[in-house]
Protein backbone atom coordinates (compact mmCIF):
# COMPACT_ATOMS: atom_id res chain seq x y z
CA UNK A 1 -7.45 8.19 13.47
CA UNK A 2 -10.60 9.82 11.72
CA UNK A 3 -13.26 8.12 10.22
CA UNK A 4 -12.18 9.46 6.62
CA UNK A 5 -8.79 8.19 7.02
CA UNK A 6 -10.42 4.77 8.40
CA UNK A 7 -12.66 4.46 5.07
CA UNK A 8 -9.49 5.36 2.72
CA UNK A 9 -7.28 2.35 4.80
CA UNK A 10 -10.60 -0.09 4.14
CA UNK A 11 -10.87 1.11 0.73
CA UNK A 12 -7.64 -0.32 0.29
CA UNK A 13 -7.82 -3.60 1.08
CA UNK A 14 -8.79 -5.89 -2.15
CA UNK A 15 -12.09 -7.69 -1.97
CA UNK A 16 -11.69 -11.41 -0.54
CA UNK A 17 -12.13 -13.26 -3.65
CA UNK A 18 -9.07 -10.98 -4.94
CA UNK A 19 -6.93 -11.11 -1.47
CA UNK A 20 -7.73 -14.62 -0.86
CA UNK A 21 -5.35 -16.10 -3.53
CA UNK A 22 -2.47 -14.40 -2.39
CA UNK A 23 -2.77 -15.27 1.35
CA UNK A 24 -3.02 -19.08 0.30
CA UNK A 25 0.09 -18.56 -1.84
CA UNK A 26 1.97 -17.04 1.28
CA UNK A 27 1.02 -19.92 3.36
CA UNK A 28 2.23 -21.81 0.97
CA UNK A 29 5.54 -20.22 0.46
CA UNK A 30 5.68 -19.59 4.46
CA UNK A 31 4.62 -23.23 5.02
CA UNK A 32 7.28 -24.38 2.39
CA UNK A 33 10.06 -22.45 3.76
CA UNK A 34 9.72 -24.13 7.11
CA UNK A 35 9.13 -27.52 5.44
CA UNK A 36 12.16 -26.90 3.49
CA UNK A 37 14.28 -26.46 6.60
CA UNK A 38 12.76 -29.60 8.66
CA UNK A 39 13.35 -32.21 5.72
CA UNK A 40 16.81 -30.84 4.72
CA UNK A 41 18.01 -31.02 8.25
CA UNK A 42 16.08 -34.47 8.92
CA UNK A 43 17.70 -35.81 6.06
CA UNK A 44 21.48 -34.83 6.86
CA UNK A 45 20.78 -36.30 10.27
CA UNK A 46 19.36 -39.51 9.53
CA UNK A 47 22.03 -39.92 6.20
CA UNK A 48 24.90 -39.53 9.20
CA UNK A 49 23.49 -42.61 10.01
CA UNK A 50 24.33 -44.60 6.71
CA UNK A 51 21.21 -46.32 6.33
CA UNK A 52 19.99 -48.10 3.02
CA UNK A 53 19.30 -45.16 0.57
CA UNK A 54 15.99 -46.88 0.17
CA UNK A 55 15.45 -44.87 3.73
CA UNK A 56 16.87 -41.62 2.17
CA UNK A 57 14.41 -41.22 -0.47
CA UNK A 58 11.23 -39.57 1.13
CA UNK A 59 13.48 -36.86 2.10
CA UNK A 60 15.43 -36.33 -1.28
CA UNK A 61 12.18 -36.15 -2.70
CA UNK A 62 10.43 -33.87 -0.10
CA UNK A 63 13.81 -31.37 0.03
CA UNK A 64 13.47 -31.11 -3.65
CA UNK A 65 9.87 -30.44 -3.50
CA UNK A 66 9.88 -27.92 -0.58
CA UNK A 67 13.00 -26.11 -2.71
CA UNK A 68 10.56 -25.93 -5.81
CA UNK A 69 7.78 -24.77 -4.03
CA UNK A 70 9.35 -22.27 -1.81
CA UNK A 71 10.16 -20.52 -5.04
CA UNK A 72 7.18 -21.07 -7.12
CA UNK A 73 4.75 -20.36 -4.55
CA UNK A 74 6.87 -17.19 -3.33
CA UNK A 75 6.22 -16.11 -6.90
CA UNK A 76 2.96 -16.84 -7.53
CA UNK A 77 2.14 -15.19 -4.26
CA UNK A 78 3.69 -11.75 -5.30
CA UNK A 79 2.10 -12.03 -8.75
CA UNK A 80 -1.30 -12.17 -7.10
CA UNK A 81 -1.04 -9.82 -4.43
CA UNK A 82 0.60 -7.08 -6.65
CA UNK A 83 -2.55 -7.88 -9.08
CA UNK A 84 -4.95 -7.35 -6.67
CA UNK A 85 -3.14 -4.83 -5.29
CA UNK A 86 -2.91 -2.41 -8.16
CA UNK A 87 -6.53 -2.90 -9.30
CA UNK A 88 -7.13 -1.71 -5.62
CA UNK A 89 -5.00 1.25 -6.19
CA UNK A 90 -6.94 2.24 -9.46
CA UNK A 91 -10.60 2.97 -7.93
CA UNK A 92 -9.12 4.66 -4.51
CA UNK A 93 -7.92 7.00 -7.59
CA UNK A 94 -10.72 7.11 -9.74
CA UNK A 95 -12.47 7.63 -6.92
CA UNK A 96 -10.40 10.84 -5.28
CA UNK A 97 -10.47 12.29 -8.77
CA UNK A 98 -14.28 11.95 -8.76
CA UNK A 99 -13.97 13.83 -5.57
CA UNK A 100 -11.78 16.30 -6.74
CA UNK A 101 -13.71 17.50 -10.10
CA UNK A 102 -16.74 18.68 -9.14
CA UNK A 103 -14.31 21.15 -6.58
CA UNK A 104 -11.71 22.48 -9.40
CA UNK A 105 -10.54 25.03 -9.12
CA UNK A 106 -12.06 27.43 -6.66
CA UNK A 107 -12.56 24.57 -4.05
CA UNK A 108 -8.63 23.67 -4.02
CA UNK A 109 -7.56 26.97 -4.17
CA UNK A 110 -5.86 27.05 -0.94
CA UNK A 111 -4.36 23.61 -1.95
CA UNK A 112 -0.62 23.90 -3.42
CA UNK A 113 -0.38 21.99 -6.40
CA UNK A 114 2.51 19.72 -5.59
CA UNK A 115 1.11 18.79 -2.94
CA UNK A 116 -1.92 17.75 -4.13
CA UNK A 117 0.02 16.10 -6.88
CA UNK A 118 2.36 14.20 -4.30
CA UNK A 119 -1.15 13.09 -2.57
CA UNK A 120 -2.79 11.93 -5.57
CA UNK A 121 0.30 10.34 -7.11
CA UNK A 122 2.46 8.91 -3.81
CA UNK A 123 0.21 8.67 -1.30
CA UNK A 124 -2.01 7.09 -3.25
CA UNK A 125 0.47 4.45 -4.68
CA UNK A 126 1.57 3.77 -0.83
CA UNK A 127 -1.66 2.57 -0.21
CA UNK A 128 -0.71 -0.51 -1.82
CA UNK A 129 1.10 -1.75 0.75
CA UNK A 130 -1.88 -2.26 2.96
CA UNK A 131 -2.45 -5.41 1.47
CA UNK A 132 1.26 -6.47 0.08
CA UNK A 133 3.44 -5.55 3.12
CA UNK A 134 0.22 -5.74 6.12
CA UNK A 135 -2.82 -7.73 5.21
CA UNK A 136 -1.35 -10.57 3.48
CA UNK A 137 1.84 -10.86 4.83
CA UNK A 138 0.40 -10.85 8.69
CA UNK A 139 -2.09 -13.17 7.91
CA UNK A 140 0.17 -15.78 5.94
CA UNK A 141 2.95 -15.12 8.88
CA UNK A 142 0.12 -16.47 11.53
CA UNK A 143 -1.43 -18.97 9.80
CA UNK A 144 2.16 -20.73 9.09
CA UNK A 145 3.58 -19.44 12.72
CA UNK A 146 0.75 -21.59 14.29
CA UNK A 147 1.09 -24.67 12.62
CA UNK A 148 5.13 -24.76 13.04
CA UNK A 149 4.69 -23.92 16.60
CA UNK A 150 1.80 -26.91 16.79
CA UNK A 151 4.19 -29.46 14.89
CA UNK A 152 6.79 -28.68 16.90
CA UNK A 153 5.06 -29.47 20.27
CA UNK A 154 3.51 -32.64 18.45
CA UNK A 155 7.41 -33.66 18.81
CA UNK A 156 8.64 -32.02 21.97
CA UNK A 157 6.15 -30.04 23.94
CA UNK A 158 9.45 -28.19 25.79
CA UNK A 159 10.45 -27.30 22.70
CA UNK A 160 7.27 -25.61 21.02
CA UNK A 161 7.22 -23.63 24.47
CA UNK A 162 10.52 -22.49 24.27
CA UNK A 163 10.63 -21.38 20.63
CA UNK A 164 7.32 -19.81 21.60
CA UNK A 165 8.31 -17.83 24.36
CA UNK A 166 11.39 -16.66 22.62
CA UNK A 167 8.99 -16.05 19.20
CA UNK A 168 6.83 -13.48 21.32
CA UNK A 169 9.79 -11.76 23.45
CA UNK A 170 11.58 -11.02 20.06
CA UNK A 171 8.84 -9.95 17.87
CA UNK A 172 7.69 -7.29 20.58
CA UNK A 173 11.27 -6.30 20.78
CA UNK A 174 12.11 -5.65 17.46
CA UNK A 175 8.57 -3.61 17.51
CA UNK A 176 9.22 -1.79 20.14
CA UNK A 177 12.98 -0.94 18.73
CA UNK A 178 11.66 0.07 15.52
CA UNK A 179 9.29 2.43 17.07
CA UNK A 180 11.05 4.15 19.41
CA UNK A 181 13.56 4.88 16.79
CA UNK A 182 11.53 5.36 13.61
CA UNK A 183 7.83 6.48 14.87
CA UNK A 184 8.27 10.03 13.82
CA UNK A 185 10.00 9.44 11.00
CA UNK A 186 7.64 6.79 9.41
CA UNK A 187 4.83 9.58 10.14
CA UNK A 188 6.92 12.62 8.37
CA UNK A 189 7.94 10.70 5.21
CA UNK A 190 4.36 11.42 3.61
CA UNK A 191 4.22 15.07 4.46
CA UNK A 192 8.29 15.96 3.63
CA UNK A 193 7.28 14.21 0.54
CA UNK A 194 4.76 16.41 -0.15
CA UNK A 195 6.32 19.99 0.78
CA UNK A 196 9.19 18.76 -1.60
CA UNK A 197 7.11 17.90 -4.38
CA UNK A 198 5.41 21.67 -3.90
CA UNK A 199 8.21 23.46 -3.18
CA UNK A 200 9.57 22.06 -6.95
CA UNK A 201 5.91 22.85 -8.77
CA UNK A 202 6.02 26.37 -7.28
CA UNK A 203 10.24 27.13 -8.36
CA UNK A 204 9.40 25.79 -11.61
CA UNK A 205 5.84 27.62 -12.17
CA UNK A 206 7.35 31.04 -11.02
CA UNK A 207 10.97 30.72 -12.23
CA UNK A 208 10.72 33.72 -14.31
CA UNK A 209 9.95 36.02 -11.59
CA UNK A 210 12.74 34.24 -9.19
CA UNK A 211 15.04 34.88 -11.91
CA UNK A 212 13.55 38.39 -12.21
CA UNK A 213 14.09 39.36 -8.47
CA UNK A 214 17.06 37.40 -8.25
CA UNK A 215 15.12 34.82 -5.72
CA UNK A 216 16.17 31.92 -7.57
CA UNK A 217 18.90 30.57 -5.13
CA UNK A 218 16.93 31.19 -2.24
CA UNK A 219 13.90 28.92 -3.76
CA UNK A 220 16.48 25.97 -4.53
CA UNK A 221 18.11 26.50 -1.19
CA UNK A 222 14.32 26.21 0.45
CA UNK A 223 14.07 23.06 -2.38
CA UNK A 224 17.73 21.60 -0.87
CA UNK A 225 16.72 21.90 2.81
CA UNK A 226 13.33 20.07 1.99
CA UNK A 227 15.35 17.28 0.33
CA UNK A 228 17.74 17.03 3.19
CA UNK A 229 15.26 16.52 5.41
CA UNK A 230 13.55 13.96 3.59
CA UNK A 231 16.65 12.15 3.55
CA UNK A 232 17.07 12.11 6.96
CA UNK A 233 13.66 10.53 7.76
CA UNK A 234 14.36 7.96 5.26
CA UNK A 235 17.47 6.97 6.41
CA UNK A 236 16.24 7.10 10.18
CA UNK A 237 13.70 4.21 8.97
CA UNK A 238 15.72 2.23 6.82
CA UNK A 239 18.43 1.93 10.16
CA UNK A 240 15.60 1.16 12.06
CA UNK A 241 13.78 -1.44 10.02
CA UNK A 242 17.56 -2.74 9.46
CA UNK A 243 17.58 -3.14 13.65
CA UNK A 244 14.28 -5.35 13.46
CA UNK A 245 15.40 -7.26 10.74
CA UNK A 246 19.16 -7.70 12.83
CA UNK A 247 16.79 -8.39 15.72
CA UNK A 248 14.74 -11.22 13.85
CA UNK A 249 17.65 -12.73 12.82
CA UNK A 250 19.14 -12.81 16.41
CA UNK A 251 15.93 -14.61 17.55
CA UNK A 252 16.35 -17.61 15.18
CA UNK A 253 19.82 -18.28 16.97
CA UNK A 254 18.18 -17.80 20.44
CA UNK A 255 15.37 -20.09 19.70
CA UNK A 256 17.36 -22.98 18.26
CA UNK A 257 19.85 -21.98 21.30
CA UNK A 258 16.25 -22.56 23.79
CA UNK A 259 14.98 -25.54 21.90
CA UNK A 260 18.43 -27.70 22.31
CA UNK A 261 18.61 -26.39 25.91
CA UNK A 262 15.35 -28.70 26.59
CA UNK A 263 15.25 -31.09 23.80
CA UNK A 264 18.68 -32.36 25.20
CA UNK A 265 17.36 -34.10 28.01
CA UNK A 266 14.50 -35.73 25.61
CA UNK A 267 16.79 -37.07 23.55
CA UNK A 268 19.32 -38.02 26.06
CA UNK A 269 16.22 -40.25 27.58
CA UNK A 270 15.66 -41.85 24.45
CA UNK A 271 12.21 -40.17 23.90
CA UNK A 272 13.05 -38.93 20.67
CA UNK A 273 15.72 -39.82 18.14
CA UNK A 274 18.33 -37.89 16.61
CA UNK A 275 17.10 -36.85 13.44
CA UNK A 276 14.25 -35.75 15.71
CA UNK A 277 16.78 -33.46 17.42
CA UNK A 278 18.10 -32.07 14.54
CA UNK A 279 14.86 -30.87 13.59
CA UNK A 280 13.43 -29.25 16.56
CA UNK A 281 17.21 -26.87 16.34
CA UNK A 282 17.00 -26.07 12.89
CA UNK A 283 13.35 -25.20 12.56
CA UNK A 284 13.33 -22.37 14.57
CA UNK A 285 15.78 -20.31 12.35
CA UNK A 286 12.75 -20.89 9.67
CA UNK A 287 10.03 -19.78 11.96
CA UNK A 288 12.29 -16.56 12.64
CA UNK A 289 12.39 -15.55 8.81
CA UNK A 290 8.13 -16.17 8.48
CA UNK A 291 8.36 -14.34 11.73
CA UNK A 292 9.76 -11.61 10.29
CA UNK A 293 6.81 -9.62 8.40
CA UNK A 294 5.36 -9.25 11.43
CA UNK A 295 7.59 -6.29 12.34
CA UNK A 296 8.22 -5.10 8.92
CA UNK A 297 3.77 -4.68 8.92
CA UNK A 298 3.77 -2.54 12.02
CA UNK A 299 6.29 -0.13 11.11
CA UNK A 300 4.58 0.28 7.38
CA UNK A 301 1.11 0.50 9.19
CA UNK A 302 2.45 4.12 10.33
CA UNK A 303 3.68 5.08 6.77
CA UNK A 304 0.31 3.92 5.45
CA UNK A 305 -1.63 5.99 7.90
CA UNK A 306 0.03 9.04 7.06
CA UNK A 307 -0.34 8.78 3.48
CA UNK A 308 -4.19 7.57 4.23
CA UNK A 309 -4.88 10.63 6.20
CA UNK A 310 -3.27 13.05 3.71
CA UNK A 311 -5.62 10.99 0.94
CA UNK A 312 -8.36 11.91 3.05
CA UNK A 313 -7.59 15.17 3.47
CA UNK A 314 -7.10 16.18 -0.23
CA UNK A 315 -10.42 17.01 -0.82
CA UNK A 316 -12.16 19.13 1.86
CA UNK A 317 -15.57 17.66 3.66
CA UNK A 318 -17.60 20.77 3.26
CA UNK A 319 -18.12 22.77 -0.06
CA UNK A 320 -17.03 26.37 -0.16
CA UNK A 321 -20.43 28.54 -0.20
CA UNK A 322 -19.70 29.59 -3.99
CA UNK A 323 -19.98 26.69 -5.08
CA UNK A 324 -22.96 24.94 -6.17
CA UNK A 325 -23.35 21.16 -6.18
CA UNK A 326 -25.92 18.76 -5.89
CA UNK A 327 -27.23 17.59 -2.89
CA UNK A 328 -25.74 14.58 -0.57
CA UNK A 329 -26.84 11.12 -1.54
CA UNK A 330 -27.38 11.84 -5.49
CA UNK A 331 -24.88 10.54 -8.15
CA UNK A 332 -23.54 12.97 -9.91
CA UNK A 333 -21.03 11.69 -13.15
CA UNK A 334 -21.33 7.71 -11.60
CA UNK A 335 -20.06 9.18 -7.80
CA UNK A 336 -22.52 9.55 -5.30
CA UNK A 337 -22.12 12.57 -3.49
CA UNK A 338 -21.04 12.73 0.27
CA UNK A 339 -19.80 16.40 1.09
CA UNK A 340 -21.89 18.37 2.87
CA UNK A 341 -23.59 20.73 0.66
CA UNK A 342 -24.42 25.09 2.26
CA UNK A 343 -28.47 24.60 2.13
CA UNK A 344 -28.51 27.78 -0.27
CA UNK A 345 -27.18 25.90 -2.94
CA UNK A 346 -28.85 22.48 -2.07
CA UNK A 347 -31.37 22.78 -4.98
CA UNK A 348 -29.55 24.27 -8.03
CA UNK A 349 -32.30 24.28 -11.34
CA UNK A 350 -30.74 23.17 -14.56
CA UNK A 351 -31.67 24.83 -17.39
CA UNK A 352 -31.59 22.83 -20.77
CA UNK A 353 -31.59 23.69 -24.22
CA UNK A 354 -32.48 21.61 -27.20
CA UNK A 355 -33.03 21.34 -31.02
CA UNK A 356 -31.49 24.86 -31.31
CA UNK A 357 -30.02 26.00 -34.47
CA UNK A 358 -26.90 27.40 -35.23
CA UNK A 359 -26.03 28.97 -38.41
CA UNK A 360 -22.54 29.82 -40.34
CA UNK A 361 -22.52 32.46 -43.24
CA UNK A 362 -20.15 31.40 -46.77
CA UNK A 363 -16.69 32.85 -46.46
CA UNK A 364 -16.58 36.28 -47.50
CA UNK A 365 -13.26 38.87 -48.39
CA UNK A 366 -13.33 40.92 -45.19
CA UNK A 367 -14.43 44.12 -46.75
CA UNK A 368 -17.85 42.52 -47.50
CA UNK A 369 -20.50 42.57 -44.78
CA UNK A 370 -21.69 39.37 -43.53
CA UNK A 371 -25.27 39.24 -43.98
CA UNK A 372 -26.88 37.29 -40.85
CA UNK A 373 -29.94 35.94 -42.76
CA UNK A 374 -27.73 34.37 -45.47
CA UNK A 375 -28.71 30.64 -46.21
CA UNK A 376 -26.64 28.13 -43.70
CA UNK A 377 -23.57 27.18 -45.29
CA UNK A 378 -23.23 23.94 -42.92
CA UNK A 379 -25.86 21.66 -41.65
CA UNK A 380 -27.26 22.84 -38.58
CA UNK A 381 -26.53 21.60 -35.73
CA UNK A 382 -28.88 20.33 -33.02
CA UNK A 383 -27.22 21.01 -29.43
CA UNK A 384 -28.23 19.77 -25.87
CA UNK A 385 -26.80 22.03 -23.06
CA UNK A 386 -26.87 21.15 -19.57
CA UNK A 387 -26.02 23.60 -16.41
CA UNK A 388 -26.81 21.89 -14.11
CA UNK A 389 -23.33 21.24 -12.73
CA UNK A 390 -20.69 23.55 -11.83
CA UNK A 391 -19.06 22.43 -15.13
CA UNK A 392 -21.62 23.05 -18.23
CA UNK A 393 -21.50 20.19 -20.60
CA UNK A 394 -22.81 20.72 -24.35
CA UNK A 395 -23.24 17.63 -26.38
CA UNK A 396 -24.19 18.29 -30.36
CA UNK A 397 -24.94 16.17 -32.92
């Protein structure tokens, strides 16, 4: 990975006093979800019993709670990592568009536009998910991962091992699934989705002279196998990320499977009761679905690499010769500029005009000659002209 496509994936990741908020609410929701699952299955245990409902109570209240919070805190969570998200996603645009204007045209000309339409529109909205579907969810996924798995061996020490073991075999399984069967697909969806959005700018631009020399069919045939193609790379990821999610799911059965196998013998020796039990077999279904993102983050790491590189690559690191621009390290329009400038036009001279005068004869019939010197019929008009960027800009007042 270059160091361009490096500094668009940083770029992309909200500040921590924007990112921070969400992760919290994750843990939350994570650490609610697994919560939930404990007191509801607690509570069913220990109500088999037929104690005084007095007994009951903490864990009516605490399943209600959990239920609530799972929810709210689920919600809250995507409310502030979308937020922070899109803000994200408006500077890495502002900022390739600052990139791109002092280069238009001549300095894209061997970009197509569709492409560089698809870059600045798609790839640039899948950077988002750096922080919704990789940051965030990875770090909320640990944080709540590691206390369930230290809970659990504050009860049975077998059984946090087990549902440990079995937490690491099927995470690196589903990974490994999903990128054996999606890898090149995951890194193809950007690009496909570029040479399709092209291939549509150029029919439509030039579909008077594909009508003209009958080309027209070909061009939507060329348009048909492009979409084809990107269809097929979709689907090969969506099967795939279906197999890790399948996989994930398995692994919550074979970790409540592993932690009966040696919480049996606990419980059958009185160490711990049976409400206790029922805990340590339902729990790991929970730690399975906060388990989950882990998976999920990997395989849209490769997505947002490709669209990160193809960011990076919309605007070319060195200037073409013919065009002048100011040297690296000065601010030009509120961007400071980076690309490495030919040394002939490192020093361009701006030339500036002011308080000059600009006159407008009266309207006169057409066969009358318009006399030059003729008193102004407007106010003049003081104007300040600036070359000294590729793009002159005239301000008058």
């Amino acid at each position: 990975m270059s160091d361009r496509t490096s500094t668009v994936l940083r770029s992309a990741v909200p500040p921590l006093r924007r990112l921070l908020p969400s992760v919290l609410l994750g843990i939350a929701s994570g650490g609610s979800a697994v919560a939930l699952l404990a007191a509801s299955s607690w509570l069913i245990a220990r109500a088999a019993e037929q104690p005084p409902i007095l007994y009951l109570s903490l864990g009516v209240v605490g399943v209600r709670a959990f239920a609530i919070g799972r929810a709210v805190f689920r919600y809250l969570e995507r409310l502030a990592g979308h937020d922070a998200a899109f803000r994200q996603l408006a500077e890495i645009r502002s900022g390739v568009f600052e990139r791109m204007l002092p280069l238009t045209p001549d300095g894209l000309a061997s970009s197509r536009r569709g492409d560089l339409l698809a870059r600045f529109v798609g790839d640039v909205d899948e950077l988002q998910n750096v922080s919704l579907r990789i940051v965030q969810p990875v770090v909320s996924a640990v944080v709540v991962l590691a206390g369930a798995i230290a809970w659990l061996a504050w009860l049975a020490p077998a059984s946090a091992l087990a549902v440990g073991s079995c937490l690491l075999v099927g995470v690196a399984v589903a990974i490994l699934a999903q990128t054996v069967l999606a890898a090149r697909a995951d890194a193809r969806l950007a690009p496909l989705r570029g040479d399709l959005q092209a291939a549509i700018v150029e029919h439509v631009q030039a579909l008077d002279v594909l009508v003209a020399f009958d080309a027209a069919a070909a061009s939507r045939e060329r348009i048909s196998r492009l979409g084809a193609r990107l269809e097929r790379a979709t689907r090969t990821r969506a099967s795939a990320v279906g197999l890790a999610a399948a996989a994930m799911s398995a692994l919550g059965g074979f970790a409540a499977a592993a932690s009966l196998a040696v919480s049996g013998p606990v419980f059958a020796d009185g160490r711990i009761d049976a409400p206790t039990l029922a805990v340590l077999c339902l729990v790991p279904l929970a730690i399975a679905e906060v388990a989950a993102a882990v998976p999920v983050a990997v395989g849209s790491l490769r997505v947002v690499r490709a669209s990160a590189r193809r960011v990076a690559e919309a605007v070319p690191a060195d200037l073409p010769v013919e065009i002048p621009a100011p040297a690296p390290g000065t601010t030009e329009g509120g961007a400071v500029v980076t690309a490495r400038v030919p040394a002939p036009y490192r020093s361009v001279p701006a030339i500036r005009l002011r308080s000059v005068g600009a006159r407008w004869p009266e309207a006169s019939a057409p066969s009358e000659a318009v006399d030059a010197t003729a008193p102004a019929a407007r106010p003049r008009r003081r104007c300040a002209i600036s070359t000294s960027t590729w793009h002159p800009a005239s301000a008058c007042s």
